[in-house]
C-alpha atoms as a PDB file:
ATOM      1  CA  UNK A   1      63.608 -61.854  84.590  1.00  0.00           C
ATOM      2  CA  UNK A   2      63.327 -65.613  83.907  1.00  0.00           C
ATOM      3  CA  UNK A   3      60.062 -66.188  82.371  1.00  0.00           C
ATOM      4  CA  UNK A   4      58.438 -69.744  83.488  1.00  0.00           C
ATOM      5  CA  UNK A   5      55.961 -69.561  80.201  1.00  0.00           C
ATOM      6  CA  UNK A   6      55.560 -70.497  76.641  1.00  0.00           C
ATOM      7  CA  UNK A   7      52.622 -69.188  74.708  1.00  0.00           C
ATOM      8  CA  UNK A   8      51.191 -71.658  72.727  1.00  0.00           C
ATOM      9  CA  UNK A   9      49.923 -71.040  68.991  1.00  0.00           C
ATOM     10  CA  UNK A  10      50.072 -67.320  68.155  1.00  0.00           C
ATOM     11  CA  UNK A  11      50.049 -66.059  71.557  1.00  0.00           C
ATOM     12  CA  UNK A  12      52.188 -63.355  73.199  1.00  0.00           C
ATOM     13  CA  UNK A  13      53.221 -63.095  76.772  1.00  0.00           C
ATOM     14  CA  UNK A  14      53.335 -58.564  76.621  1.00  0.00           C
ATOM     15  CA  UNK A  15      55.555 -56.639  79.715  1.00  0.00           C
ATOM     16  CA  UNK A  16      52.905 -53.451  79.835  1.00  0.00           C
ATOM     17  CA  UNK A  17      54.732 -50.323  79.750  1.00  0.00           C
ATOM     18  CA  UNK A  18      53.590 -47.902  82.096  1.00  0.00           C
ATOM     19  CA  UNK A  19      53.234 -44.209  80.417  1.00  0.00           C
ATOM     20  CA  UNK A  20      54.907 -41.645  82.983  1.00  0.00           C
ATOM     21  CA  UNK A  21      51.777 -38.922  84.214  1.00  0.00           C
ATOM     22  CA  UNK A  22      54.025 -35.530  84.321  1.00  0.00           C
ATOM     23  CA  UNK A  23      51.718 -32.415  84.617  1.00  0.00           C
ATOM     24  CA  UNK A  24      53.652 -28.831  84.330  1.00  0.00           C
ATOM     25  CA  UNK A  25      54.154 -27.030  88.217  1.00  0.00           C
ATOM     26  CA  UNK A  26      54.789 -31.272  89.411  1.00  0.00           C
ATOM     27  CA  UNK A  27      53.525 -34.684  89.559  1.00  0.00           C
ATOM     28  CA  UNK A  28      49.880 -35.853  89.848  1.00  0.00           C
ATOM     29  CA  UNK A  29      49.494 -39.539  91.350  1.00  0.00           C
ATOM     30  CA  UNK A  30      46.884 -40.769  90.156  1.00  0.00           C
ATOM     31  CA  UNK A  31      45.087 -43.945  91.827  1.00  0.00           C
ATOM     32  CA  UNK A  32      45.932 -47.051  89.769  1.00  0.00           C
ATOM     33  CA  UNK A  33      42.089 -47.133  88.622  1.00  0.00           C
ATOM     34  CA  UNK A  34      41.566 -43.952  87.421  1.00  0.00           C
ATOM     35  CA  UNK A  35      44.840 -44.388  85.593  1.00  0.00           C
ATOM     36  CA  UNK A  36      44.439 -45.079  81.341  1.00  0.00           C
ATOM     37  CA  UNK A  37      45.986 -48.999  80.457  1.00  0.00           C
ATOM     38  CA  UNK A  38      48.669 -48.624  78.783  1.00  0.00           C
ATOM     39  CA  UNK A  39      48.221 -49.686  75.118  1.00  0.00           C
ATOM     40  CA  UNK A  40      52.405 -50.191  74.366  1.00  0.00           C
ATOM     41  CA  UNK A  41      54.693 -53.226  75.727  1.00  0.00           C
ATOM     42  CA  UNK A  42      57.569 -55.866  75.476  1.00  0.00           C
ATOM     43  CA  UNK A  43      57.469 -59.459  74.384  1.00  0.00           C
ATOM     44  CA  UNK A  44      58.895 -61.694  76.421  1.00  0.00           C
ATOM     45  CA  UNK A  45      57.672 -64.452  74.913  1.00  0.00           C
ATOM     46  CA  UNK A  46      56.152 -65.628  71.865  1.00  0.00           C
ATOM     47  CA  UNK A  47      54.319 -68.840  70.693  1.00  0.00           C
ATOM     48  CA  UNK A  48      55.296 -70.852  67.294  1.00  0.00           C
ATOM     49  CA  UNK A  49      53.006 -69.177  65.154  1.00  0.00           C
ATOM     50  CA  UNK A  50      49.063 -70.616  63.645  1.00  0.00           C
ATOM     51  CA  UNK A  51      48.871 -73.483  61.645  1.00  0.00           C
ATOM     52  CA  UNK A  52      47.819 -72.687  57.799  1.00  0.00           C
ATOM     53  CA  UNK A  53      45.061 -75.312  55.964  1.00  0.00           C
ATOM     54  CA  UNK A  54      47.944 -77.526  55.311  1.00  0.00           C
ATOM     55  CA  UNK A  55      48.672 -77.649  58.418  1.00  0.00           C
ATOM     56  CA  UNK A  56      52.357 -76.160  57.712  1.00  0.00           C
ATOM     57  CA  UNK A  57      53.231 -73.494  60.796  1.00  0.00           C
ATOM     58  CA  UNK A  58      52.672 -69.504  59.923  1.00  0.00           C
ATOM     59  CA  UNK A  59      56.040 -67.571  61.605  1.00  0.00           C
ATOM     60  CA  UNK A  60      54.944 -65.099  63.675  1.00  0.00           C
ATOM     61  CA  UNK A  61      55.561 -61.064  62.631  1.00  0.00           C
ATOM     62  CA  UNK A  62      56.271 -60.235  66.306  1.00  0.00           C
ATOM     63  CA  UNK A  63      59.702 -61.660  68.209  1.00  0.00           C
ATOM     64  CA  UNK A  64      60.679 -61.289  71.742  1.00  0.00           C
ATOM     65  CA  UNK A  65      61.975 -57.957  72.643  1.00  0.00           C
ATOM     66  CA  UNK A  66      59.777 -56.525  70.251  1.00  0.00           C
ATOM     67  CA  UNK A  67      58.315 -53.349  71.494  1.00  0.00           C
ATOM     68  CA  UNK A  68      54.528 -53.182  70.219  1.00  0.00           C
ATOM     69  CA  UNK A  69      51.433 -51.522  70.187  1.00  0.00           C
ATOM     70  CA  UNK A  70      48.520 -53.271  70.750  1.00  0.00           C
ATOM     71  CA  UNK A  71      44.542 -52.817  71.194  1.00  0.00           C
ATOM     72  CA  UNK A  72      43.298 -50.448  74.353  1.00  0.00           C
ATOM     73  CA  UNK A  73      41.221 -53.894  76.169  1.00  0.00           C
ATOM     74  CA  UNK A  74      43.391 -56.305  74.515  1.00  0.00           C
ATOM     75  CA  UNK A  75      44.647 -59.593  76.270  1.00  0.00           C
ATOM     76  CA  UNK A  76      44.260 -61.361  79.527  1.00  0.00           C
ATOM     77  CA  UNK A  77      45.802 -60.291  82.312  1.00  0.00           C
ATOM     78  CA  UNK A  78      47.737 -62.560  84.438  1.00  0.00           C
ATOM     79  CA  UNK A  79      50.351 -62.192  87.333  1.00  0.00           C
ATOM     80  CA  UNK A  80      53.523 -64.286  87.527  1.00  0.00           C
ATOM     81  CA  UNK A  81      55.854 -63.711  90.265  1.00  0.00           C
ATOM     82  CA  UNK A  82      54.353 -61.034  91.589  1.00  0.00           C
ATOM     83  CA  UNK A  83      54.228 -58.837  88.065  1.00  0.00           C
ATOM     84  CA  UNK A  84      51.117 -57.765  85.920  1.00  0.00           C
ATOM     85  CA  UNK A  85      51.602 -59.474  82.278  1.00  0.00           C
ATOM     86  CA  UNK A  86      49.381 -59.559  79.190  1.00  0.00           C
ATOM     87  CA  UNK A  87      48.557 -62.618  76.946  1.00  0.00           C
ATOM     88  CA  UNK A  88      47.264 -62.099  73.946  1.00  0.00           C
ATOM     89  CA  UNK A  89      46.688 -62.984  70.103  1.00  0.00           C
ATOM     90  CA  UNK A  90      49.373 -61.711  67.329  1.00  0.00           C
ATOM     91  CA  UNK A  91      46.344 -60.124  65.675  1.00  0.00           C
ATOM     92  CA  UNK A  92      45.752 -58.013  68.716  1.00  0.00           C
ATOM     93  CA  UNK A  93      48.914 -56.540  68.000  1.00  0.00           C
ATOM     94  CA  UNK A  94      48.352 -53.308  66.234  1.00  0.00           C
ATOM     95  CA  UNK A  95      51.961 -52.163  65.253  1.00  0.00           C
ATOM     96  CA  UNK A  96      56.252 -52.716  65.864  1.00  0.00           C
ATOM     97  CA  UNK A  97      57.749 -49.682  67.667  1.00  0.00           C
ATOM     98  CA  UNK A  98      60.999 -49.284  65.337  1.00  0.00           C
ATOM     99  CA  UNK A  99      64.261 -47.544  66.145  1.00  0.00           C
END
């Protein structure tokens, strides 16, 4: 997908990952608003990073493709061609999934 936006500052453009709902004896669907958000997602693409005091730019711990784990009402949502996306703050970030 060819992403159309660049976060400015520290901000984060965040794919949500859905979590799969698998009960034992089959599947449950569940109607997209009783559904939990899902708290884990991709970057796909990041902003330069704050400026310090000085004025100097801070690099950003997060990079695209990052898989991360963020705050349960963190962000803004937005849709761009058609797809639910997330913007929000590095500091909303909560973790790096490694591995």
């Amino acid at each position: 997908m060819s992403i159309n936006l660049r976060p400015l500052g520290d901000r984060l453009l965040i794919e949500p990952v859905e979590q799969e709902e698998t009960f034992a004896g089959g599947q449950l669907v569940l109607p997209e608003t009783a559904k939990e958000k899902p708290q884990q997602g991709k970057v796909l693409a990041a902003g330069a990073g704050m400026r310090d005091d000085d004025g100097k730019r801070v690099p950003m711990d997060v990079a695209v493709d990052d898989v991360v784990l963020f705050a349960k009402y963190a962000g803004t949502e937005i849709k761009l061609d058609g797809q639910k996306l997330l913007i929000m703050k590095e500091s909303d970030i909560l973790g790096v999934l490694e591995g």
